[in-house]
PDB file of N, CA and C in Angstrom:
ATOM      1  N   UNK A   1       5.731  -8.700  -1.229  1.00  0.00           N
ATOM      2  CA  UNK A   1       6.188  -7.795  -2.266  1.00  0.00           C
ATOM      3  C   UNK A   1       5.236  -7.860  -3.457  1.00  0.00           C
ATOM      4  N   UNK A   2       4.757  -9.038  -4.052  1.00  0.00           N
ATOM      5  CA  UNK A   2       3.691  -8.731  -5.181  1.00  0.00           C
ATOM      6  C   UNK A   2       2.154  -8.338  -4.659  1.00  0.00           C
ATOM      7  N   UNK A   3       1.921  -8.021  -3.586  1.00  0.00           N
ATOM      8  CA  UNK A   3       0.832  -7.733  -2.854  1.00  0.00           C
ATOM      9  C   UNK A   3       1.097  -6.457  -3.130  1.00  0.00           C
ATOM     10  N   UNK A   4       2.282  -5.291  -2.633  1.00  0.00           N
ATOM     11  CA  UNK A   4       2.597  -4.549  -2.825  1.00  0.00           C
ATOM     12  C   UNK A   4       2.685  -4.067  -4.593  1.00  0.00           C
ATOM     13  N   UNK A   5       3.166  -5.054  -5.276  1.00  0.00           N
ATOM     14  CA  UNK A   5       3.383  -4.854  -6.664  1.00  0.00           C
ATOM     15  C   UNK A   5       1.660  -4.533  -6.966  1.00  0.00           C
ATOM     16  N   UNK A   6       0.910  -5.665  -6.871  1.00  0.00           N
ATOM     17  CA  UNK A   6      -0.451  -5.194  -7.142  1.00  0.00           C
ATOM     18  C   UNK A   6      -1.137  -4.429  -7.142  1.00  0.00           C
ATOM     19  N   UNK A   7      -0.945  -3.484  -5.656  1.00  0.00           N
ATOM     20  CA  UNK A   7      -1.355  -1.925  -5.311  1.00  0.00           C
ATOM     21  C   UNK A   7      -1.087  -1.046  -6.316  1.00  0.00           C
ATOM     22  N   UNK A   8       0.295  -1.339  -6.324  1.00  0.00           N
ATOM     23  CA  UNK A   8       0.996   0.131  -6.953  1.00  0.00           C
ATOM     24  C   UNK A   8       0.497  -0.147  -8.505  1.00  0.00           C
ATOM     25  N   UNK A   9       0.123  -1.254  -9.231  1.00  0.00           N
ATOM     26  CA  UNK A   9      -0.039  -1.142 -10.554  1.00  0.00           C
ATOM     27  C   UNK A   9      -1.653  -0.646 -10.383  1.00  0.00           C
ATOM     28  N   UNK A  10      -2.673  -0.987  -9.821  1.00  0.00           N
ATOM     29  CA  UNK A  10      -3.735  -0.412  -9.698  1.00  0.00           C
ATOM     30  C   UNK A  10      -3.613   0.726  -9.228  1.00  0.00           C
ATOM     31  N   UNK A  11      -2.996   1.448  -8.419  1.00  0.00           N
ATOM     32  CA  UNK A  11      -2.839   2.485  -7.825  1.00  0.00           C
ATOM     33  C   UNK A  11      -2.660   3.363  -9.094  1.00  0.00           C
ATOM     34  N   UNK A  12      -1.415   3.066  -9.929  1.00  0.00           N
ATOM     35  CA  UNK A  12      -1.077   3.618 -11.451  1.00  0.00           C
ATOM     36  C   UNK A  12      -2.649   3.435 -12.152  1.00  0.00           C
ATOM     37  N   UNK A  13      -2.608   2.515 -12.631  1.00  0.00           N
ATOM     38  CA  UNK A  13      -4.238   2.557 -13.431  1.00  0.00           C
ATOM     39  C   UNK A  13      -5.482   3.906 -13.237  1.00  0.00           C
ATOM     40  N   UNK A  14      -5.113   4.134 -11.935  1.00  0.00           N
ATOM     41  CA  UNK A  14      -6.219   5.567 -11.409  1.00  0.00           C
ATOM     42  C   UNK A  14      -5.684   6.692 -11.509  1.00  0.00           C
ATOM     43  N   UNK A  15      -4.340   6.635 -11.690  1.00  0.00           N
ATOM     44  CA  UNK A  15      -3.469   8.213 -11.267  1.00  0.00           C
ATOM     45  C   UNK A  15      -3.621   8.503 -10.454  1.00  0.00           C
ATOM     46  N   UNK A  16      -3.447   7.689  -9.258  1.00  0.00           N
ATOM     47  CA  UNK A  16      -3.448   8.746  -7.472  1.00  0.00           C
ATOM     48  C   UNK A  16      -2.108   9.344  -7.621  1.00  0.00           C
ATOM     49  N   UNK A  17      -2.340  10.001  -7.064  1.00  0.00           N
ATOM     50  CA  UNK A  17      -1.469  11.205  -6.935  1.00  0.00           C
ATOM     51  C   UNK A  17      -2.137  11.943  -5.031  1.00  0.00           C
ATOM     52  N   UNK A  18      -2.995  11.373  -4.524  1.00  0.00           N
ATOM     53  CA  UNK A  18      -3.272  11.441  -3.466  1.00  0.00           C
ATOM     54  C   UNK A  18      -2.333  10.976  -2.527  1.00  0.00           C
ATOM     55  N   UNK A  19      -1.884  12.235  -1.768  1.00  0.00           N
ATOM     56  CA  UNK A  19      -0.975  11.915  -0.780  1.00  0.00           C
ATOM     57  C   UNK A  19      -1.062  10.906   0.807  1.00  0.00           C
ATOM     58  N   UNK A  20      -2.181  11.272   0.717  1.00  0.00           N
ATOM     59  CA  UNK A  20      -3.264  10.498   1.966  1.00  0.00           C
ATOM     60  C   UNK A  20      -3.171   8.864   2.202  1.00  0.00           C
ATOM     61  N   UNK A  21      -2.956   8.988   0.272  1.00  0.00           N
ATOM     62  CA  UNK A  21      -2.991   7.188   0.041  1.00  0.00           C
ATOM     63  C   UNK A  21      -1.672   6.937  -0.024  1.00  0.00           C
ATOM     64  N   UNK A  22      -0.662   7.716  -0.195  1.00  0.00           N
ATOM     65  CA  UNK A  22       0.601   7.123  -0.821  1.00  0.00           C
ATOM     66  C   UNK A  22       1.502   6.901   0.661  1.00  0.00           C
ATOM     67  N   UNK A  23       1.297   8.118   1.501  1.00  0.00           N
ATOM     68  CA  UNK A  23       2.032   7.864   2.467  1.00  0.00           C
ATOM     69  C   UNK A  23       2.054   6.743   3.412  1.00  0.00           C
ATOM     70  N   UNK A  24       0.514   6.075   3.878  1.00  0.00           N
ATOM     71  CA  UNK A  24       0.650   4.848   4.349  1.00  0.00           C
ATOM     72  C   UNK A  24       1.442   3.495   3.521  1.00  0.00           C
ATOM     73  N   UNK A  25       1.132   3.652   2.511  1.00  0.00           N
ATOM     74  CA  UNK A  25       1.891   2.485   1.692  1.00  0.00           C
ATOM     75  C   UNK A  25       3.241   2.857   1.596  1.00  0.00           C
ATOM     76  N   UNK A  26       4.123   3.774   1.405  1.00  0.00           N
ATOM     77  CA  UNK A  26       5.126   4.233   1.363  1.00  0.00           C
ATOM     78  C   UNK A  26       5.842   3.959   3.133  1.00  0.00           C
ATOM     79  N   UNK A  27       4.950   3.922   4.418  1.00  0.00           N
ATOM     80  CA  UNK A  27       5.194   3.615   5.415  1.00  0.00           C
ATOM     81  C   UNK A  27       5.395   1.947   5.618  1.00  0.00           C
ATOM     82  N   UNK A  28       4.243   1.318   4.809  1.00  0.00           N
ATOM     83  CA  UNK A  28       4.619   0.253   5.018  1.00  0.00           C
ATOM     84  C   UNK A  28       5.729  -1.165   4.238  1.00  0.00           C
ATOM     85  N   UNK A  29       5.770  -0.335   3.006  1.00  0.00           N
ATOM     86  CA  UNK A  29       7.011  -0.944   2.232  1.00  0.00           C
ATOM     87  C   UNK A  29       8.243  -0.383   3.297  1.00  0.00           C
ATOM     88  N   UNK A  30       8.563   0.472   4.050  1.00  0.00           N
ATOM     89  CA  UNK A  30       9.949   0.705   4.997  1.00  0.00           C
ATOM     90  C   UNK A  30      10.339  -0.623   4.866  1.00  0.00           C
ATOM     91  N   UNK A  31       9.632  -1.368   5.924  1.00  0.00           N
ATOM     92  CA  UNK A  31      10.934  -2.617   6.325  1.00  0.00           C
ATOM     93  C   UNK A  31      11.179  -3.854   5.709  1.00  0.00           C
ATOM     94  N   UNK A  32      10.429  -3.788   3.898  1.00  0.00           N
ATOM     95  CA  UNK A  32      11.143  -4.378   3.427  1.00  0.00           C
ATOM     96  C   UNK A  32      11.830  -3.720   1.925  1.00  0.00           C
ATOM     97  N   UNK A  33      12.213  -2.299   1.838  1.00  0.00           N
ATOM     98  CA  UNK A  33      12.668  -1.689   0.948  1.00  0.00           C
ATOM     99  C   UNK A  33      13.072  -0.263   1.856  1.00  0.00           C
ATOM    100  N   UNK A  34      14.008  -0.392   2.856  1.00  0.00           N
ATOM    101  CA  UNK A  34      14.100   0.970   3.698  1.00  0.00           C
ATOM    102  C   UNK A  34      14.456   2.609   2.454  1.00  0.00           C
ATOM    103  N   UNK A  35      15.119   2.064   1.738  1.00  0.00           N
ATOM    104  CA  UNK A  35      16.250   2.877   0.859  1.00  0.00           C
ATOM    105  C   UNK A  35      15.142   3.230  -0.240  1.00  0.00           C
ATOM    106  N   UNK A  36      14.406   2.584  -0.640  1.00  0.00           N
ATOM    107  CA  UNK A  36      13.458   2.862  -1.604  1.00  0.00           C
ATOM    108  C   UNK A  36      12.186   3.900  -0.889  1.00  0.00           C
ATOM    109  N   UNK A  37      11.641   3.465   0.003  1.00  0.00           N
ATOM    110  CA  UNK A  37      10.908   4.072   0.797  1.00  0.00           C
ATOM    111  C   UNK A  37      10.906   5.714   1.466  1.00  0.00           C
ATOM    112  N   UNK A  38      12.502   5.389   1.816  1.00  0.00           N
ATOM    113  CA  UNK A  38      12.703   6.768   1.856  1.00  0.00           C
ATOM    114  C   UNK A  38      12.996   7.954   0.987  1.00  0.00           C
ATOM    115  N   UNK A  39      13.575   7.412  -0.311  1.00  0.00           N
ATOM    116  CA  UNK A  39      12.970   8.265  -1.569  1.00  0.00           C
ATOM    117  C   UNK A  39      11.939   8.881  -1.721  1.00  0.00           C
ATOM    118  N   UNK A  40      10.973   7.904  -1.742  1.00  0.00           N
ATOM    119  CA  UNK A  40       9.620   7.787  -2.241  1.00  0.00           C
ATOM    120  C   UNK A  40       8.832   8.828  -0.549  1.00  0.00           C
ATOM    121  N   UNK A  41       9.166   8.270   0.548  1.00  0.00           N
ATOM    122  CA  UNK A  41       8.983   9.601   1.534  1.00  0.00           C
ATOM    123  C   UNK A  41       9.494  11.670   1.511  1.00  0.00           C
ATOM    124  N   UNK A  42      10.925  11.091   1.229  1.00  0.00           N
ATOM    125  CA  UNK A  42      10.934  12.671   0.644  1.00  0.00           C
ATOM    126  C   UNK A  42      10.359  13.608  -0.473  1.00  0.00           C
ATOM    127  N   UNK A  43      10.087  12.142  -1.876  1.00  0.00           N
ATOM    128  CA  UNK A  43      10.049  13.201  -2.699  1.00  0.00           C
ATOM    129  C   UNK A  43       8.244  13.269  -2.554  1.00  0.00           C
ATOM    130  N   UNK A  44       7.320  12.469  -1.450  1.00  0.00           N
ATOM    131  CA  UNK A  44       5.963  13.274  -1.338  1.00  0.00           C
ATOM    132  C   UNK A  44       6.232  14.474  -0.553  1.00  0.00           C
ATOM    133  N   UNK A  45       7.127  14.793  -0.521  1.00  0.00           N
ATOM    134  CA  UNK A  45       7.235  16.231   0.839  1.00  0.00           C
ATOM    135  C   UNK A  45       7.148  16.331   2.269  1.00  0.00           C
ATOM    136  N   UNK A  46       7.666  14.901   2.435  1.00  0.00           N
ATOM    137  CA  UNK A  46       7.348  14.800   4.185  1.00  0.00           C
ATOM    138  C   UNK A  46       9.690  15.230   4.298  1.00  0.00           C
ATOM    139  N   UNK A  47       9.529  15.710   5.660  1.00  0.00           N
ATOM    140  CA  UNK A  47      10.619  15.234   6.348  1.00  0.00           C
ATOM    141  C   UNK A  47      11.260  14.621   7.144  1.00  0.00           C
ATOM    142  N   UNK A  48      12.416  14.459   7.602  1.00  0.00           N
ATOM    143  CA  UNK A  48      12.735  13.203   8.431  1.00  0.00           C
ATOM    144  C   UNK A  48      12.804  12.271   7.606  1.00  0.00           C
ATOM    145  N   UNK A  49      12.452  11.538   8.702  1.00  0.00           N
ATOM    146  CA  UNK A  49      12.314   9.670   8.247  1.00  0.00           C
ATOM    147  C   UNK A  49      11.338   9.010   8.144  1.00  0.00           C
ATOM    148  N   UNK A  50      11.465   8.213   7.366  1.00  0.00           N
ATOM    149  CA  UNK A  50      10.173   7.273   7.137  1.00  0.00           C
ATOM    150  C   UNK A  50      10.281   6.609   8.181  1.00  0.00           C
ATOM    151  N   UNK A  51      10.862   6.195   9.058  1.00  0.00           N
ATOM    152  CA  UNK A  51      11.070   5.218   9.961  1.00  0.00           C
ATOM    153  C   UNK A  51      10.463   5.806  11.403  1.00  0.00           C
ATOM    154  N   UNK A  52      10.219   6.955  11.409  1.00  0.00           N
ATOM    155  CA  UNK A  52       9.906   7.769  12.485  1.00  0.00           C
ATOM    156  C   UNK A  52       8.138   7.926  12.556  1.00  0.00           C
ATOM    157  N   UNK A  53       7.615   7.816  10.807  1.00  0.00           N
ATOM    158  CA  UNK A  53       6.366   8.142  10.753  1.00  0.00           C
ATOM    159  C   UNK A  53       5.446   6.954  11.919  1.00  0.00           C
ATOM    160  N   UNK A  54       4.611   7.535  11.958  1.00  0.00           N
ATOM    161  CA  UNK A  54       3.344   6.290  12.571  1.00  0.00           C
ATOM    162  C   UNK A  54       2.854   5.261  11.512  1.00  0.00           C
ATOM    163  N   UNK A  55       3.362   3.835  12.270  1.00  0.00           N
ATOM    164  CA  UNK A  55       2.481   2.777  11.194  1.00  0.00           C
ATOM    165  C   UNK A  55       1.089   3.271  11.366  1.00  0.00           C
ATOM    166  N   UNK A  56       0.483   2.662   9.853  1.00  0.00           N
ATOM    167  CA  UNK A  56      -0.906   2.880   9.910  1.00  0.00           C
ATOM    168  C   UNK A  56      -2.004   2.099  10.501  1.00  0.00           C
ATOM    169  N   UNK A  57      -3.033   2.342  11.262  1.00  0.00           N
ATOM    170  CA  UNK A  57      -4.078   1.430  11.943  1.00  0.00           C
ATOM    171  C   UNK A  57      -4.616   0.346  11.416  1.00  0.00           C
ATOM    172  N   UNK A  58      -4.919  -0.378  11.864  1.00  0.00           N
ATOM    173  CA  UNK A  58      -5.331  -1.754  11.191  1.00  0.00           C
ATOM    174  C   UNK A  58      -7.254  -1.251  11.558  1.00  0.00           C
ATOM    175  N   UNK A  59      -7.352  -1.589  10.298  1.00  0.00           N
ATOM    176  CA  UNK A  59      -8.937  -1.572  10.389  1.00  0.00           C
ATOM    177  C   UNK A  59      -9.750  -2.966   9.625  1.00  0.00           C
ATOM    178  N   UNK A  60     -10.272  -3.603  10.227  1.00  0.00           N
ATOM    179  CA  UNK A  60     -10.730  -5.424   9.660  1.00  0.00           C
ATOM    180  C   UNK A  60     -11.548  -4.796   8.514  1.00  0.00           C
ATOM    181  N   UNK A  61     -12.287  -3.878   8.620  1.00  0.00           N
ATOM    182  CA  UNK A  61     -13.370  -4.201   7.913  1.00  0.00           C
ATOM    183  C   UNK A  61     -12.498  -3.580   5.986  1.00  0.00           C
ATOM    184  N   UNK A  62     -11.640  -3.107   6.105  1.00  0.00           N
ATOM    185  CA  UNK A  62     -10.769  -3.439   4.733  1.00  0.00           C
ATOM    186  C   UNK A  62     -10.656  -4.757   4.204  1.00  0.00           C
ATOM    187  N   UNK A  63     -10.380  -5.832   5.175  1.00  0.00           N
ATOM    188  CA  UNK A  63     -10.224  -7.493   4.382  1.00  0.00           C
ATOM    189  C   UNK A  63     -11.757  -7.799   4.454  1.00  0.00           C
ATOM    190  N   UNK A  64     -12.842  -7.279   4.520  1.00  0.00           N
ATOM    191  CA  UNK A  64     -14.068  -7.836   4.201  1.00  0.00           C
ATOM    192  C   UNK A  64     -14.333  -7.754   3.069  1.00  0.00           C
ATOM    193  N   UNK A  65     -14.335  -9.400   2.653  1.00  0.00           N
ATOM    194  CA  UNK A  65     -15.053  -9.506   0.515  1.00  0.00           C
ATOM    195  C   UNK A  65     -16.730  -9.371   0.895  1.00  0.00           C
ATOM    196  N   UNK A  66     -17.025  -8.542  -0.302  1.00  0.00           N
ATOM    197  CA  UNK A  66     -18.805  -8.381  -0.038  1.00  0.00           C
ATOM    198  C   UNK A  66     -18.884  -9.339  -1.481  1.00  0.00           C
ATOM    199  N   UNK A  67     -17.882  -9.730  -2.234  1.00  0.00           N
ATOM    200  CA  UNK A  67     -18.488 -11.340  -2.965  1.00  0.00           C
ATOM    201  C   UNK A  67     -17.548 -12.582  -2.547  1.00  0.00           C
ATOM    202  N   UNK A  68     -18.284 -13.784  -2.856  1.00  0.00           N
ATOM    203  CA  UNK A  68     -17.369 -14.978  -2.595  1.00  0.00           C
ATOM    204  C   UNK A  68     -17.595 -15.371  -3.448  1.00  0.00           C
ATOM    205  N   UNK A  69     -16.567 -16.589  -4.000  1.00  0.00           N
ATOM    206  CA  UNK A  69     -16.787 -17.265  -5.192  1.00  0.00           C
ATOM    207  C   UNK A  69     -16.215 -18.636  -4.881  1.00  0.00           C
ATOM    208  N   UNK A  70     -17.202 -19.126  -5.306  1.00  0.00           N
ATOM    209  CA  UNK A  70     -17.700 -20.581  -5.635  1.00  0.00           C
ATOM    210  C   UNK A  70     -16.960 -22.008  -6.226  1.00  0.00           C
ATOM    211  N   UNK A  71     -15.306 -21.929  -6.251  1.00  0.00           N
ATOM    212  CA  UNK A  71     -15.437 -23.102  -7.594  1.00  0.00           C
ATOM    213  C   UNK A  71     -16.443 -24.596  -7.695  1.00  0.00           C
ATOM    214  N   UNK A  72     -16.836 -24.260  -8.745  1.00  0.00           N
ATOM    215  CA  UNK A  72     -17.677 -25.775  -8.896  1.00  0.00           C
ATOM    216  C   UNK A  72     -17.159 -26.386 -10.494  1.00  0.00           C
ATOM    217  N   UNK A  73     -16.804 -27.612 -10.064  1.00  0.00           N
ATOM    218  CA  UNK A  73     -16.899 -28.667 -11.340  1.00  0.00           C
ATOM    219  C   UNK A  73     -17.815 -29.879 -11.641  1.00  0.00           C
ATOM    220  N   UNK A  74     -18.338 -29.485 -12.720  1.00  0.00           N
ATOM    221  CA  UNK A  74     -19.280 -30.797 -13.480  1.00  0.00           C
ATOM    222  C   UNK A  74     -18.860 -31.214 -14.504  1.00  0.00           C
ATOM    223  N   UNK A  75     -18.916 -32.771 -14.163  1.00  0.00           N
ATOM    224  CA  UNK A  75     -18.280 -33.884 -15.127  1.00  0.00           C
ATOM    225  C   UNK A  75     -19.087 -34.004 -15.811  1.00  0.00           C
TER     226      UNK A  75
END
């Protein structure tokens, strides 16, 4: 859920308003906010159910960091 919280406050920070982006995330909060989700499914303009949509594909190369970081301590 704060993984989710994180999105959506960056998501706010940009003003998406892109439907493309909202509906997968809106698919994947379902099963742990069904009732919320499906709000948030009707009022982008889909019908039915959220529960009916297709989860979205897993693609790896999304969790690839192109930086790493280092901690180092000197005494």
């Amino acid at each position: 859920v704060a993984a989710f919280m994180v999105c959506v406050n960056e998501l706010s920070d940009l003003h998406t308003h892109n439907k493309a982006i909202l509906e997968p995330l809106v698919v994947l909060l379902a099963p742990y906010a069904p009732h919320v989700a499906e709000e948030l499914w009707h009022v982008l303009g889909n019908e039915g159910s959220v529960v009916n949509a297709p989860f979205p594909a897993w693609n790896a190369s999304y969790l690839t960091e192109s930086v790493k970081e280092y901690p180092v301590s000197i005494n």
